[in-house]
C-alpha atoms as a PDB file:
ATOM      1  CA  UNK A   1      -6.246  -2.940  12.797  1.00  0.00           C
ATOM      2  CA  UNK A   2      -4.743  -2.124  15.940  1.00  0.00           C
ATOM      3  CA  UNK A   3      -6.700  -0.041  18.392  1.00  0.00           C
ATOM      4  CA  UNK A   4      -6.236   3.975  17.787  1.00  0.00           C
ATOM      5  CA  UNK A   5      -4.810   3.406  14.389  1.00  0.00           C
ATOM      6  CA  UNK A   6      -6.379   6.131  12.099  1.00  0.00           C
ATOM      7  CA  UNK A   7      -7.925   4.846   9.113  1.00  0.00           C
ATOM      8  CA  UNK A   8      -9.455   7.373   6.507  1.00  0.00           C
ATOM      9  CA  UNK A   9      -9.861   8.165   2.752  1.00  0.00           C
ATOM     10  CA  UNK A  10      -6.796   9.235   1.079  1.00  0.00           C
ATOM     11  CA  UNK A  11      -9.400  11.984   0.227  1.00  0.00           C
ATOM     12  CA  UNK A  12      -8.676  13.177   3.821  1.00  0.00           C
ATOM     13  CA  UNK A  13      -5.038  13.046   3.688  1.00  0.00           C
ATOM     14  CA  UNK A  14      -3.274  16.002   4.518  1.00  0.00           C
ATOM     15  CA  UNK A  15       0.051  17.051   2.343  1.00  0.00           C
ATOM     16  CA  UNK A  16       2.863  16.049   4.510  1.00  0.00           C
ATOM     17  CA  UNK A  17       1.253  13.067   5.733  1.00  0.00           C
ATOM     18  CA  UNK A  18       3.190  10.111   5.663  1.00  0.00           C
ATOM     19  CA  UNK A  19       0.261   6.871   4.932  1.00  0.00           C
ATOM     20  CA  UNK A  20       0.219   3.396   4.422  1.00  0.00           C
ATOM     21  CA  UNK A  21      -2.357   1.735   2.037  1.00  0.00           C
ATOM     22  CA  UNK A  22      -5.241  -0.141   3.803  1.00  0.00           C
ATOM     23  CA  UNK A  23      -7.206  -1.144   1.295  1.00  0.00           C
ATOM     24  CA  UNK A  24      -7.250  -0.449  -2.647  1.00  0.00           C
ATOM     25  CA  UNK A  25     -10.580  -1.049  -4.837  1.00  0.00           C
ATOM     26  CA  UNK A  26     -11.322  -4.043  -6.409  1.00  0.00           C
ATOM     27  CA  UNK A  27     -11.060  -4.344 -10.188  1.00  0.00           C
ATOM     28  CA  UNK A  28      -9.458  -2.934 -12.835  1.00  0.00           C
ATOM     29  CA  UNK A  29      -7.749  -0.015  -9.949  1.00  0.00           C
ATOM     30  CA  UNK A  30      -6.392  -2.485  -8.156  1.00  0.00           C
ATOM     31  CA  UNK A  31      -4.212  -3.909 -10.715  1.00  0.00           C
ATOM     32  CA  UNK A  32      -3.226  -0.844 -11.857  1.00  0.00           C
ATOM     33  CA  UNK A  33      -1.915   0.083  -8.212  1.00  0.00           C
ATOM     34  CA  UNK A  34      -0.715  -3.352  -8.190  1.00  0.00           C
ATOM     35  CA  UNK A  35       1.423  -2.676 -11.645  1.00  0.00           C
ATOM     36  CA  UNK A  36       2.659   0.558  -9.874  1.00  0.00           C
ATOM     37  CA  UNK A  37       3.716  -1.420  -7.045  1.00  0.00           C
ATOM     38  CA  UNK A  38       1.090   0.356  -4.725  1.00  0.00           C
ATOM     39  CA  UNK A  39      -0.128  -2.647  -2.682  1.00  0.00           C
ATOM     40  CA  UNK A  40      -2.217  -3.455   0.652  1.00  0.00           C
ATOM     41  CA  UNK A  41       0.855  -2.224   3.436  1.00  0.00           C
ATOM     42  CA  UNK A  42       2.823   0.106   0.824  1.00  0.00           C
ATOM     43  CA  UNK A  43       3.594   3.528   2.344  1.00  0.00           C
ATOM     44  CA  UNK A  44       3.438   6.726   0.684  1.00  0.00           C
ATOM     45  CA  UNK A  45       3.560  10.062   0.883  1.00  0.00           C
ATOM     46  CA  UNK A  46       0.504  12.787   0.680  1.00  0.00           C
ATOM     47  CA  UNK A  47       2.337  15.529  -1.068  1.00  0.00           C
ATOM     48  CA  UNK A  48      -0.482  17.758  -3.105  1.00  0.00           C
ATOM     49  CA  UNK A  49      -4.140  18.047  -3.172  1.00  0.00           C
ATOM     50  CA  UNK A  50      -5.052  19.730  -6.171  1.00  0.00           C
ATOM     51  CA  UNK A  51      -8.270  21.479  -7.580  1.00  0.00           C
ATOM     52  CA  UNK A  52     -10.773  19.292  -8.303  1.00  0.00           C
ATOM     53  CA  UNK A  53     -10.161  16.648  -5.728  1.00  0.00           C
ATOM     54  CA  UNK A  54      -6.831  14.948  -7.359  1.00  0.00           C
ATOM     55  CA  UNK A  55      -4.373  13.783  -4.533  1.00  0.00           C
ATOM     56  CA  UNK A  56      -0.357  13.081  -5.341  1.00  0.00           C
ATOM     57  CA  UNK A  57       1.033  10.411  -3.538  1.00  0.00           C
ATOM     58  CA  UNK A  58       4.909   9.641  -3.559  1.00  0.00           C
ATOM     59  CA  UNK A  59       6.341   5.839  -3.035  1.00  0.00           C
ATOM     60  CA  UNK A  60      10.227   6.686  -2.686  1.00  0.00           C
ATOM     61  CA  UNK A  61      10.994   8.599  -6.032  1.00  0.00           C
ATOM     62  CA  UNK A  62       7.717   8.320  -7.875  1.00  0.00           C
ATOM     63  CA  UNK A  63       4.887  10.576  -7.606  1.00  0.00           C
ATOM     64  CA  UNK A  64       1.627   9.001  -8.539  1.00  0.00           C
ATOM     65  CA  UNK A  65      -1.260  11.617  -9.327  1.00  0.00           C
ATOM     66  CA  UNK A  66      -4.832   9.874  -7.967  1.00  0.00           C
ATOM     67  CA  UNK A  67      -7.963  11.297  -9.604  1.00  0.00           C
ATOM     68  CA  UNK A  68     -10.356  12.258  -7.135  1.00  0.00           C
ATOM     69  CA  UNK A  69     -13.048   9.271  -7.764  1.00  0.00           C
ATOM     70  CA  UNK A  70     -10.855   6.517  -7.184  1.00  0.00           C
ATOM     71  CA  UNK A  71      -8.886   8.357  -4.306  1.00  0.00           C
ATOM     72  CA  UNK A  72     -12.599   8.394  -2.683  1.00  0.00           C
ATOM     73  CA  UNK A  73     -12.397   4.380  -2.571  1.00  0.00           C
ATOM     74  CA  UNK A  74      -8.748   4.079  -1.574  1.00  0.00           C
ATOM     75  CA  UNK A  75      -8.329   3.435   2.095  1.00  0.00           C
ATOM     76  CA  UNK A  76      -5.238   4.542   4.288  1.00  0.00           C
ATOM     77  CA  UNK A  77      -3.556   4.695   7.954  1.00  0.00           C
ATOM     78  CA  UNK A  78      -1.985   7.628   9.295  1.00  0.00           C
ATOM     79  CA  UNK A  79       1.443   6.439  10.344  1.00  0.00           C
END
């Protein structure tokens, strides 16, 4: 991590903030991510928060909807 680099919860993302995954969960999350092609380094997109805490991600053309527990545990940079 270089020094001033913003790293956060995607919980804390913003819509229209452009991200790159930090760190994903360990487990059965991860390789789900993984199968998605959401990786440690992948950037996305913050382009909802909805009620209840879900967040919507896009990596180029596909919008991934994150339930608000394992968004909690997913950590990204603001880039």
């Amino acid at each position: 991590m270089k020094r001033g680099e913003l790293i956060m919860r995607l919980t804390e993302a913003e819509p229209g903030m452009e991200l790159e995954i930090y760190e994903l969960p360990v487990g059965n999350f991860k390789t789900h991510f993984v199968r998605l092609g959401v990786i440690e380094g992948t950037r996305v997109k913050c382009i909802h928060k909805l009620p209840g805490g879900t967040v919507v991600i896009s990596k180029r053309h596909q919008e991934i909807a994150v339930g608000s527990e394992i968004a909690k545990k997913i950590m990204v940079k603001k880039i």
